[in-house]
Protein backbone atom coordinates (compact mmCIF):
# COMPACT_ATOMS: atom_id res chain seq x y z
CA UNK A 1 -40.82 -43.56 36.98
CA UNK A 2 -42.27 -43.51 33.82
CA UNK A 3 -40.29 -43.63 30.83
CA UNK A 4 -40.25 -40.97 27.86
CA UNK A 5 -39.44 -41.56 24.01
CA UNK A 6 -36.17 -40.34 22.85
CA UNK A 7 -37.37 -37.28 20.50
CA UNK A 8 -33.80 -37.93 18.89
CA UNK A 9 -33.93 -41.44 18.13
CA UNK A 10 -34.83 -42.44 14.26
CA UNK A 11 -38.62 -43.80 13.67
CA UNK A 12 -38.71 -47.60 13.74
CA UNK A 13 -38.88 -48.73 10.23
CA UNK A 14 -41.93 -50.57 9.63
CA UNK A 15 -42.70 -54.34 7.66
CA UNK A 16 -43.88 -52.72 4.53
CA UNK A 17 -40.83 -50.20 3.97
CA UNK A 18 -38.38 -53.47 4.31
CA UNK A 19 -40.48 -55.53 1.71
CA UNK A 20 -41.15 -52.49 -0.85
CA UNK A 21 -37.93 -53.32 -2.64
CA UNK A 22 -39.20 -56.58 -3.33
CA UNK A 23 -42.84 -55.52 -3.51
CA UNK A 24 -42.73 -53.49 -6.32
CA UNK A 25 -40.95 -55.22 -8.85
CA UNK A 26 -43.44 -58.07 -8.55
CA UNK A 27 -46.12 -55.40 -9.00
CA UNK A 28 -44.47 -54.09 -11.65
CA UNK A 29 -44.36 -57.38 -13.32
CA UNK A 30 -48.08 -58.74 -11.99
CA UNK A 31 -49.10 -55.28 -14.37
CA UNK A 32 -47.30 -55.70 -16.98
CA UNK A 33 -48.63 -59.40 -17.36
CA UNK A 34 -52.37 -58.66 -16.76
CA UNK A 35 -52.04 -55.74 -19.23
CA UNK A 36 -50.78 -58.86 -22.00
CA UNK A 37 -53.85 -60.95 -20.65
CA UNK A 38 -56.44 -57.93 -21.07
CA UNK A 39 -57.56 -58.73 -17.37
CA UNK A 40 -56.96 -56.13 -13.82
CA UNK A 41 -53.99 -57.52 -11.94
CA UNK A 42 -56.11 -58.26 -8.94
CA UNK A 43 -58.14 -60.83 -11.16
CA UNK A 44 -54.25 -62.10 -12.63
CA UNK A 45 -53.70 -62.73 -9.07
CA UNK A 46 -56.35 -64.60 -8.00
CA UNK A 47 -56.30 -67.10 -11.23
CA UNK A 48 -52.77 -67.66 -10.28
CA UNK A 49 -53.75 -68.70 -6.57
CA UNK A 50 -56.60 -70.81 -7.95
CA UNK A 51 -54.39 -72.41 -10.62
CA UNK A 52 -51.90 -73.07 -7.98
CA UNK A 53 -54.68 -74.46 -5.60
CA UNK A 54 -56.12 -77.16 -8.13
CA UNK A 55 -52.41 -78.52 -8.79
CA UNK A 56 -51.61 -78.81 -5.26
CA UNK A 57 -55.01 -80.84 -4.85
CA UNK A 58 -55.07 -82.63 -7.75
CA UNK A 59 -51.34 -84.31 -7.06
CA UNK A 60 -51.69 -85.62 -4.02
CA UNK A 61 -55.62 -86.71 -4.19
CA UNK A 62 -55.33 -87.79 -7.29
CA UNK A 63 -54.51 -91.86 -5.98
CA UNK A 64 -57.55 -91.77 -3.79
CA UNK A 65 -59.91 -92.48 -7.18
CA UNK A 66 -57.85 -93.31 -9.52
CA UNK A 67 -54.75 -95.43 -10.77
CA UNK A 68 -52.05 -94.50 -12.17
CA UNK A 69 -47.94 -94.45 -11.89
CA UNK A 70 -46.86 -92.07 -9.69
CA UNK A 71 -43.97 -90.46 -12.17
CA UNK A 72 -46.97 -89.62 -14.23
CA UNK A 73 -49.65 -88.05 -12.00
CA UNK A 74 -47.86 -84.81 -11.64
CA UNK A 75 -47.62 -84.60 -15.38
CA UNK A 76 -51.81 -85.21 -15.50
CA UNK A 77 -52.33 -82.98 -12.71
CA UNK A 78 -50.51 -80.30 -15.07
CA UNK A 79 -52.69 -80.77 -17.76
CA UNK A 80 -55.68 -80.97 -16.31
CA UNK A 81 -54.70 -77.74 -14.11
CA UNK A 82 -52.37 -75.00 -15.14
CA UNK A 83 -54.76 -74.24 -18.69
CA UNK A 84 -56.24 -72.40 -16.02
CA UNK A 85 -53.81 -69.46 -15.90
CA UNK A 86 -53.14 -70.34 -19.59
CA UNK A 87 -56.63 -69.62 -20.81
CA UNK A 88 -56.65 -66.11 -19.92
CA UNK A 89 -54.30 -65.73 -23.30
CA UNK A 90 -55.95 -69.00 -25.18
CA UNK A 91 -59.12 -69.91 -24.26
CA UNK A 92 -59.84 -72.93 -26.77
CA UNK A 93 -56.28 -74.51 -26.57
CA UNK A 94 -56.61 -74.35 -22.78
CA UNK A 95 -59.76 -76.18 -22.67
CA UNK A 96 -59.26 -78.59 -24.93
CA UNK A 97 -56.20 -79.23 -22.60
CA UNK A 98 -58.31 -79.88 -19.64
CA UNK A 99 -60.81 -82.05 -21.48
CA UNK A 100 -58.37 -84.06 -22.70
CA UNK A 101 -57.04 -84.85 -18.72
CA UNK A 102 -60.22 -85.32 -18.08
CA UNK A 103 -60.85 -88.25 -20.96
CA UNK A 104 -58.05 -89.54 -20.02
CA UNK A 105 -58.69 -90.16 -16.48
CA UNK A 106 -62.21 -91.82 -16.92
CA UNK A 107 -60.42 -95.29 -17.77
CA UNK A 108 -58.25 -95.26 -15.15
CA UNK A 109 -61.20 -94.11 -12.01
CA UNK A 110 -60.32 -96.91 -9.16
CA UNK A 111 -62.94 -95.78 -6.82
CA UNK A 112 -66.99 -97.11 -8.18
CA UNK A 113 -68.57 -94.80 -6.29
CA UNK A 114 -67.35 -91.83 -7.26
CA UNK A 115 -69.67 -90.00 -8.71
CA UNK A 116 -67.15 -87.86 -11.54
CA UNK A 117 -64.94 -89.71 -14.45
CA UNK A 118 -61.97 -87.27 -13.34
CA UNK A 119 -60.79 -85.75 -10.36
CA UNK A 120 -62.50 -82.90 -8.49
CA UNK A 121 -59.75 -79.78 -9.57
CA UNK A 122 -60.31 -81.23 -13.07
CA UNK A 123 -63.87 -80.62 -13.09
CA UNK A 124 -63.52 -77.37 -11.82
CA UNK A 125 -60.53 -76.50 -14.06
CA UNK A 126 -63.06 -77.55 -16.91
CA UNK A 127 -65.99 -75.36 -15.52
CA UNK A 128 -63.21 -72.68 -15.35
CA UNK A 129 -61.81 -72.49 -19.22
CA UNK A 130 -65.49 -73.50 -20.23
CA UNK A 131 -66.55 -69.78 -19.15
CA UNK A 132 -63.09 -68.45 -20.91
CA UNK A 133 -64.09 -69.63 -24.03
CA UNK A 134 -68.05 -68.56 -23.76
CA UNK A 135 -67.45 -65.43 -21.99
CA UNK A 136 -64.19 -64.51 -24.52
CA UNK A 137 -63.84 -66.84 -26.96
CA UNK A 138 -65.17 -66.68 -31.10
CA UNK A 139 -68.87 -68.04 -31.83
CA UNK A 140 -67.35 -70.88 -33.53
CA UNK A 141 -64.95 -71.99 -30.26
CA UNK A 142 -67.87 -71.19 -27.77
CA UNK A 143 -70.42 -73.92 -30.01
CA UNK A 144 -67.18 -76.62 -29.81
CA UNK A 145 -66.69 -76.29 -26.46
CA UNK A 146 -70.14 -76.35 -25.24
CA UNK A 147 -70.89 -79.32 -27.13
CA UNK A 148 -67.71 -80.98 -26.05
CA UNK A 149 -68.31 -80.45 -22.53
CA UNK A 150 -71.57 -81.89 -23.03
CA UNK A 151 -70.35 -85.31 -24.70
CA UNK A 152 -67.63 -85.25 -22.14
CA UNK A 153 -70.36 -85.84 -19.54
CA UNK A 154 -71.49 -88.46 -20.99
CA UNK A 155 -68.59 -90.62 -19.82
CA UNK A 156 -69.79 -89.89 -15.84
CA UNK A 157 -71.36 -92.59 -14.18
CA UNK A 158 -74.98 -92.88 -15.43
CA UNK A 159 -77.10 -92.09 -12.97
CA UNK A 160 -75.07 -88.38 -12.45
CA UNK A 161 -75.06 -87.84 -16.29
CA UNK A 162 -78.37 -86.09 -16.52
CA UNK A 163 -77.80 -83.44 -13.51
CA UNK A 164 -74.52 -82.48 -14.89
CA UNK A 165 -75.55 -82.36 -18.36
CA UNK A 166 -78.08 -80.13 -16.41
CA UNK A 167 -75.63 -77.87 -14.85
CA UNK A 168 -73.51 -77.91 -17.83
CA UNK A 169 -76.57 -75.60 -19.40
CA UNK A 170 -76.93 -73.83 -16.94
CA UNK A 171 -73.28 -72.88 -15.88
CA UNK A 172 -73.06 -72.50 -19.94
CA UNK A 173 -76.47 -69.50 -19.57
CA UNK A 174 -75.08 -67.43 -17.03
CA UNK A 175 -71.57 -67.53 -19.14
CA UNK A 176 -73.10 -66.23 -22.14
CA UNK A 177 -74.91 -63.13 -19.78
CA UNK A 178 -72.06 -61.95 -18.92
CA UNK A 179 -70.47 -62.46 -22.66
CA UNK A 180 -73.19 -59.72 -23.27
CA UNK A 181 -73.26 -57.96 -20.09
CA UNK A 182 -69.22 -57.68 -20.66
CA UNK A 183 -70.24 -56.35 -24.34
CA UNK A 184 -72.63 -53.90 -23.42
CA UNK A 185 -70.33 -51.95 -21.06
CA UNK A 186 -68.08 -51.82 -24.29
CA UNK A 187 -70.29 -50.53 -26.60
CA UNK A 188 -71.30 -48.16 -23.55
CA UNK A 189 -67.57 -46.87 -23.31
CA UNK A 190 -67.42 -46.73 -27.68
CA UNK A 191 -70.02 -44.90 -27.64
CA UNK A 192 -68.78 -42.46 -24.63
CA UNK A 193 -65.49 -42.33 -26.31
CA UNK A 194 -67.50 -41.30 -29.18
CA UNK A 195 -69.47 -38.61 -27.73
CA UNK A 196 -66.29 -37.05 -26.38
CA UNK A 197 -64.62 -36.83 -29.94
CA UNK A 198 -67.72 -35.61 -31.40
CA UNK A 199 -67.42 -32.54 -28.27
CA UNK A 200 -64.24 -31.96 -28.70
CA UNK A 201 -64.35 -31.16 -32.69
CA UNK A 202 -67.65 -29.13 -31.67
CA UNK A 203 -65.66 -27.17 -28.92
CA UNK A 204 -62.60 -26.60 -31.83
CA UNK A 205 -65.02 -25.74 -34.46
CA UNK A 206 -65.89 -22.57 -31.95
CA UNK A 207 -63.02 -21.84 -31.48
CA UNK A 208 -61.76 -21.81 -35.17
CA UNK A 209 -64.33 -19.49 -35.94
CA UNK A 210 -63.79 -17.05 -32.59
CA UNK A 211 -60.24 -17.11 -34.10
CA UNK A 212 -61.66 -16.30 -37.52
CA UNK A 213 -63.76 -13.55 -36.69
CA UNK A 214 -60.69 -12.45 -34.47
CA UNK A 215 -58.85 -12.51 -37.56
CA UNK A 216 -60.98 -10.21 -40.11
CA UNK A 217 -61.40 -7.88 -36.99
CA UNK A 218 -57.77 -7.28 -36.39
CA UNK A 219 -55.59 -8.26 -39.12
CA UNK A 220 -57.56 -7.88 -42.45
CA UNK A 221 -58.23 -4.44 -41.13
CA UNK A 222 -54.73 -3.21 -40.04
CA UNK A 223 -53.45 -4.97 -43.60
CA UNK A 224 -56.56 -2.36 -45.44
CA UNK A 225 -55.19 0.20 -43.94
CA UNK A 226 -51.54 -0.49 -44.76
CA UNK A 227 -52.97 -0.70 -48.38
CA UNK A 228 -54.58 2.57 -48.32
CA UNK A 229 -51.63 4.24 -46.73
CA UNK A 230 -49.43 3.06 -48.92
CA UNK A 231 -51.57 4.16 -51.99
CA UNK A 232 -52.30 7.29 -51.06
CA UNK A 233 -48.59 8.47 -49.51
CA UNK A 234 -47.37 9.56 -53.26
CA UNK A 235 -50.36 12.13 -53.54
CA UNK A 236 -50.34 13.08 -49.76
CA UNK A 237 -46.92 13.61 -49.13
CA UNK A 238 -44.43 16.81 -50.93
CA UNK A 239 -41.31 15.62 -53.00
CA UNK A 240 -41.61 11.82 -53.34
CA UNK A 241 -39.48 10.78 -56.37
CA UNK A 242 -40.22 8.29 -58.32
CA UNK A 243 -38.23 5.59 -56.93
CA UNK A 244 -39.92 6.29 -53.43
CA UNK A 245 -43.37 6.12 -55.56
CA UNK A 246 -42.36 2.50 -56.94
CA UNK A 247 -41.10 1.33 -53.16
CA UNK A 248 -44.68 2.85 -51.86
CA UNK A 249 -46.59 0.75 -54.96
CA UNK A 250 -44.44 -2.21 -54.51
CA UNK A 251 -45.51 -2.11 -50.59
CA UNK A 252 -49.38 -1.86 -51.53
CA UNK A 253 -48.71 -4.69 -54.05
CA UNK A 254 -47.48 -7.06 -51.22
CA UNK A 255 -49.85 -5.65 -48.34
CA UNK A 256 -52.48 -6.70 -50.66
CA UNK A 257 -51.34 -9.97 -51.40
CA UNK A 258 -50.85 -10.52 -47.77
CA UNK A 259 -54.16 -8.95 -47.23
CA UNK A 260 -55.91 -11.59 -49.20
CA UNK A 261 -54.20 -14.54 -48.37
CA UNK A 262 -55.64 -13.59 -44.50
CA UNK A 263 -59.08 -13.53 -45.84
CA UNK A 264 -57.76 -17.49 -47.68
CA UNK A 265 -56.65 -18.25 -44.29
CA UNK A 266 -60.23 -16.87 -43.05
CA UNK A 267 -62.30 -19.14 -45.33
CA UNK A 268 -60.11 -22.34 -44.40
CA UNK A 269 -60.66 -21.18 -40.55
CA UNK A 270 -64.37 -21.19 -40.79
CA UNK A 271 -66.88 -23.95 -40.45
CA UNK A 272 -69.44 -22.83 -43.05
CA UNK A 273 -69.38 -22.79 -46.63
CA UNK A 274 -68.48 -19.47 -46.71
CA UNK A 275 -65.21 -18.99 -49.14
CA UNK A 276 -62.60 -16.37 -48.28
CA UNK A 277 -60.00 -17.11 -51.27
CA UNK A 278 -59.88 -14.61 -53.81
CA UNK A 279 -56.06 -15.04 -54.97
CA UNK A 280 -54.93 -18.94 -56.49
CA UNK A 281 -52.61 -20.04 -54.08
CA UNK A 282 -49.95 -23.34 -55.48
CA UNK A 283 -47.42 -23.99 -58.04
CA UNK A 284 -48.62 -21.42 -60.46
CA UNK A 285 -48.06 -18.55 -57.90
CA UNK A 286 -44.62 -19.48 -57.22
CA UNK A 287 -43.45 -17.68 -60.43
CA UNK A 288 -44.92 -14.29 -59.09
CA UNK A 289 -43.74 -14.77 -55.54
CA UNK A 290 -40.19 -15.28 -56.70
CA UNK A 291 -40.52 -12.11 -59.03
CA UNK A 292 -42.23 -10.15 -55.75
CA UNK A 293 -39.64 -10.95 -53.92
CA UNK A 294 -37.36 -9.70 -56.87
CA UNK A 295 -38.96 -6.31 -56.39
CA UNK A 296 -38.83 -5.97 -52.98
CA UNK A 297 -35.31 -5.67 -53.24
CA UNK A 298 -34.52 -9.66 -52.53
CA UNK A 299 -31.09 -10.22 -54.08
CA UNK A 300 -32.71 -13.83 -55.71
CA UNK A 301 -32.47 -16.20 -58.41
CA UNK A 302 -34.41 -19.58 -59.38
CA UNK A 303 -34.73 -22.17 -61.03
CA UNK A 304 -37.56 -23.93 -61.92
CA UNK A 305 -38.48 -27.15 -63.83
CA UNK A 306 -41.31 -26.55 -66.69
CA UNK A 307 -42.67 -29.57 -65.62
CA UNK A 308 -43.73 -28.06 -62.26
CA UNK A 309 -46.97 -26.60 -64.13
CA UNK A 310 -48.63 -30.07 -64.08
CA UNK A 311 -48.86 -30.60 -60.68
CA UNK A 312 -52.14 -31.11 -58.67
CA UNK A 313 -52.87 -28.47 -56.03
CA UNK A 314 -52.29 -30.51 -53.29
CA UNK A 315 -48.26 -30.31 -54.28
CA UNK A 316 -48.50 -27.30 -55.42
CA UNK A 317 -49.71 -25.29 -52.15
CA UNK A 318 -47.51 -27.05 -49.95
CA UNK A 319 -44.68 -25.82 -51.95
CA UNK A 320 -45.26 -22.88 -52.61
CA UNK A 321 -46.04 -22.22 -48.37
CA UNK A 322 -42.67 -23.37 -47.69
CA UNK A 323 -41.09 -21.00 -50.56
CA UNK A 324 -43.06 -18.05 -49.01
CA UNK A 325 -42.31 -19.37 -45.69
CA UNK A 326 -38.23 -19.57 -46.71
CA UNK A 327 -38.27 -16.11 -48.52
CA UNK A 328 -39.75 -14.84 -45.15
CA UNK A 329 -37.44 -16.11 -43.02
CA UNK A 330 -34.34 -15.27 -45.34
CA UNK A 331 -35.72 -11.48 -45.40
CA UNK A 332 -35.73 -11.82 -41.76
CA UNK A 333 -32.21 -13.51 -40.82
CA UNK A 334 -30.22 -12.72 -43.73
CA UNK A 335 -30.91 -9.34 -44.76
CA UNK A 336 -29.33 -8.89 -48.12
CA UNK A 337 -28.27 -12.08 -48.44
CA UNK A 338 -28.18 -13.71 -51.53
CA UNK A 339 -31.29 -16.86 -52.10
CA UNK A 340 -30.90 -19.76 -54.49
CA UNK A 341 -34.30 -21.33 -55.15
CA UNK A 342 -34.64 -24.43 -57.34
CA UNK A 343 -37.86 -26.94 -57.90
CA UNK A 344 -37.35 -30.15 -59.58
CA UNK A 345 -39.21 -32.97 -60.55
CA UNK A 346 -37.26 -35.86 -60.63
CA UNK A 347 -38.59 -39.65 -59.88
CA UNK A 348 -41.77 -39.17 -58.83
CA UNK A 349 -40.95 -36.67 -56.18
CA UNK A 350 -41.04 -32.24 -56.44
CA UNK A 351 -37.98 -31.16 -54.62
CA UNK A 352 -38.02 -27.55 -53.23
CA UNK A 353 -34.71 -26.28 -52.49
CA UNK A 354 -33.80 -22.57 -50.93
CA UNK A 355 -30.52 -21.65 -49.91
CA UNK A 356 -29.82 -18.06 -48.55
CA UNK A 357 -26.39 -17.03 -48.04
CA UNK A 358 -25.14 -14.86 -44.84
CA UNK A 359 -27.05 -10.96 -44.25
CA UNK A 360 -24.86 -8.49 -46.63
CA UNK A 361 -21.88 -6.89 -44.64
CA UNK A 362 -23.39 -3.79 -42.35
CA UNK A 363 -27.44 -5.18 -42.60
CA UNK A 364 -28.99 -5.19 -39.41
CA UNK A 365 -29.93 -8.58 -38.38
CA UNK A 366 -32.87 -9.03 -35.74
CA UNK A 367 -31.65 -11.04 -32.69
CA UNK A 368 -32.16 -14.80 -32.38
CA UNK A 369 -35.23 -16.17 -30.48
CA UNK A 370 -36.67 -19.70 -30.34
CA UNK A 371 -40.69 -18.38 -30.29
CA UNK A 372 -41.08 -19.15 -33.79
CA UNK A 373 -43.10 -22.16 -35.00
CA UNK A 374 -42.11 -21.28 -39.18
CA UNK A 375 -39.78 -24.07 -39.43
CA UNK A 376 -42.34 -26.43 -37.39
CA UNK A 377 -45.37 -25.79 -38.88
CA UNK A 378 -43.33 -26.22 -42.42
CA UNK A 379 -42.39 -29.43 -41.30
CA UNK A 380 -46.05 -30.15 -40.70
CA UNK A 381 -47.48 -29.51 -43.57
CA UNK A 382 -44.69 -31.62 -45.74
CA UNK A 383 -45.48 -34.30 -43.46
CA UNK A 384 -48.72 -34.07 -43.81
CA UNK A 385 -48.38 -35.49 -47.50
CA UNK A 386 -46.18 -37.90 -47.19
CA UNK A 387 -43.28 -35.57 -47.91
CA UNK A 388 -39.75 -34.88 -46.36
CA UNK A 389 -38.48 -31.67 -44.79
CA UNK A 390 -35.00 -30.72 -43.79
CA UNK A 391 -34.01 -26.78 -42.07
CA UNK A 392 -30.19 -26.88 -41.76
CA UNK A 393 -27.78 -24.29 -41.37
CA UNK A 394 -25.27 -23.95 -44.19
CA UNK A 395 -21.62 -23.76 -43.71
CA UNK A 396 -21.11 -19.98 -44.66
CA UNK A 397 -23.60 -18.67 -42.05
CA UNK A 398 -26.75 -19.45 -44.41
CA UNK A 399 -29.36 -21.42 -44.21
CA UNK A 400 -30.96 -24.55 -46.70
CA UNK A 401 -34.83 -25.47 -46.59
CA UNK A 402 -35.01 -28.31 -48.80
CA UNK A 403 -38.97 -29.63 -49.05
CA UNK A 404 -39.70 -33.06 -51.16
CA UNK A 405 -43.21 -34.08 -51.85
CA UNK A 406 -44.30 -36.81 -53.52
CA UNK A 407 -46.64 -36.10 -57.22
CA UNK A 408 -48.68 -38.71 -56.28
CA UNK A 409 -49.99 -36.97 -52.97
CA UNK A 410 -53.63 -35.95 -52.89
């Protein structure tokens, strides 16, 4: 009778699933290592079995051509073997290790014919941290030890000296092709690293000015027409007092000002030499801002320092962002609300302080949302100069934008 698999029985757990727990923390480790060395893990690996493969020969063979103490062969097979692994972090060091072995061991060579000064793995651990040094190493460490290995041959039996002074040139050739095969593919990858940069800015220079011409499309126009509105709704409407007819020319004031600080913002957006600005924006607007705000009904006072006249523009339109910034937000949170705003200059640094109280009692305050970037792109642009930004809420329900940049930003 032929027998069936139990459909209910678990899946037999294979080799690989019992040895991933140990598995991956050696890969984790093999990575991490390779990473320091500048070399894939899979080429890690296999210097580690070579390395390991040279010492294991070079102890044990080492008595069948040459003489020496047994306590102290394992500490010459070290040297003259694990620079191997070492020379993927110091080339020069690593081979100077090995030829050093390898001097060592021509005096003591038991065995006439052999046909090396040194051992077998020492020769090869030489060829090894010889390429190292060509293929990684500075001009001035490749020319020592190429010219050391050479002289080091010298001290093989004579009739052997000439075929491996031979392959020393030769082995030293095909190094120094892939030194420049290996720089090549960098400059290959600079330069494609390059290219993409340069697309990228190409591909946000569009864009900037699809968003510009977006911009003088949409918003300049809907801010004209809030201008002309506002200019002519004294004259078109019946009965307007003259307190409505100083709200309605204080509203055109400020539409305009917005109006051309878009078309600013439109000249910084686009990529041609085109200039938008036609209103000063920095420290010497800060005065009228304050005094706007003063008309629009903003219950505010200031302070500022005399001194703040002198400085540069840099300073001066990264303060006076976060003011206009600050005044918006108060207007916005903390309707009626009373706003302190002081500037002072005090050790080399312009400190821009606003503090708005709580909204008046019975204002109507827009809910709280978390989709504006004011506060972050203040933040930004303090940072970008060096400075330091703070946006904490005060104890009374208010709120406290202090801005410090440094004079000496430019």
């Amino acid at each position: 009778m032929r027998r069936t698999k139990n459909p209910a029985s678990p899946p037999r757990t294979s080799r690989m699933t019992r040895l991933a727990p140990v598995v991956r923390p050696v890969q984790s480790v093999l990575a991490r290592v390779a990473a320091h060395a500048g070399v894939p893990p899979l080429v890690l690996l296999l210097v580690i079995i070579f390395t390991a493969i040279l010492f294991t020969v070079a102890w044990p063979t080492y008595f069948v051509t040459h003489s020496l103490h047994p306590a102290i062969v394992p500490l010459l097979a070290m040297m003259g073997t694990w620079p191997v692994l070492a020379s993927l972090w110091r080339p020069w060091p690593s081979w100077l290790t090995v030829a050093l072995a390898c001097l060592v061991s021509v005096p003591l060579r038991s065995e006439p014919g052999f046909m090396l000064g040194w051992p077998v793995p020492f020769h090869l651990a030489l060829a090894f941290t010889l390429a190292v040094v060509v293929v990684r190493g500075s001009r001035d460490a490749v020319a020592v030890a190429v010219v050391g290995t050479l002289a080091l041959m010298l001290f093989n039996p004579g009739e052997v000296i000439v075929g491996w002074i031979v392959g020393t040139v030769v082995w030293t050739i095909v190094c120094l092709l892939l030194r420049w095969l290996l720089a090549s593919r960098r400059d290959l990858r600079r330069e494609e690293t390059r290219t993409s940069e340069q697309s990228e800015m190409r591909v946000m220079a569009e864009e900037r000015n699809r968003l510009a011409r977006d911009l003088h499309d949409v918003v300049a126009h809907q801010m004209s027409m809030i201008v002309v509105q506002a200019q002519s709704a004294p004259y078109r409407l019946q009965g307007v007092t003259p307190a409505i007819h100083a709200e309605f020319d204080s509203l055109s004031d400020t539409a305009r000002e917005a109006l051309n600080q878009v078309r600013e913002l439109l000249g910084v957006l686009r990529s041609d030499a085109e200039s938008g600005a036609t209103t000063p924006v920095g420290t010497n607007q800060i005065g009228p801002t304050l005094q706007a705000a003063r008309r629009a009904g903003m219950d505010i006072t200031w302070t500022i320092d005399p001194a703040a006249a002198t400085l540069d523009d840099t300073t001066g339109i990264v303060l006076h962002r976060v003011l206009q910034e600050s005044l918006s937000n108060a207007s916005r949170h903390a309707p009626g609300g009373t706003v302190l705003v002081e500037l002072d200059l005090h050790d080399g640094w312009a400190t821009l302080t606003v503090d708005n109280g709580p909204a008046a009692a019975g204002a109507l305050v827009p809910p709280e949302h978390s989709g504006g970037a004011g506060i972050q792109g203040m933040s930004a642009r303090v940072r970008t100069v060096g400075g330091t930004f703070t946006a904490l809420p005060a104890a009374d329900g208010g709120f406290t934008v202090t801005a410090g940049v440094p004079l000496a930003a430019r």
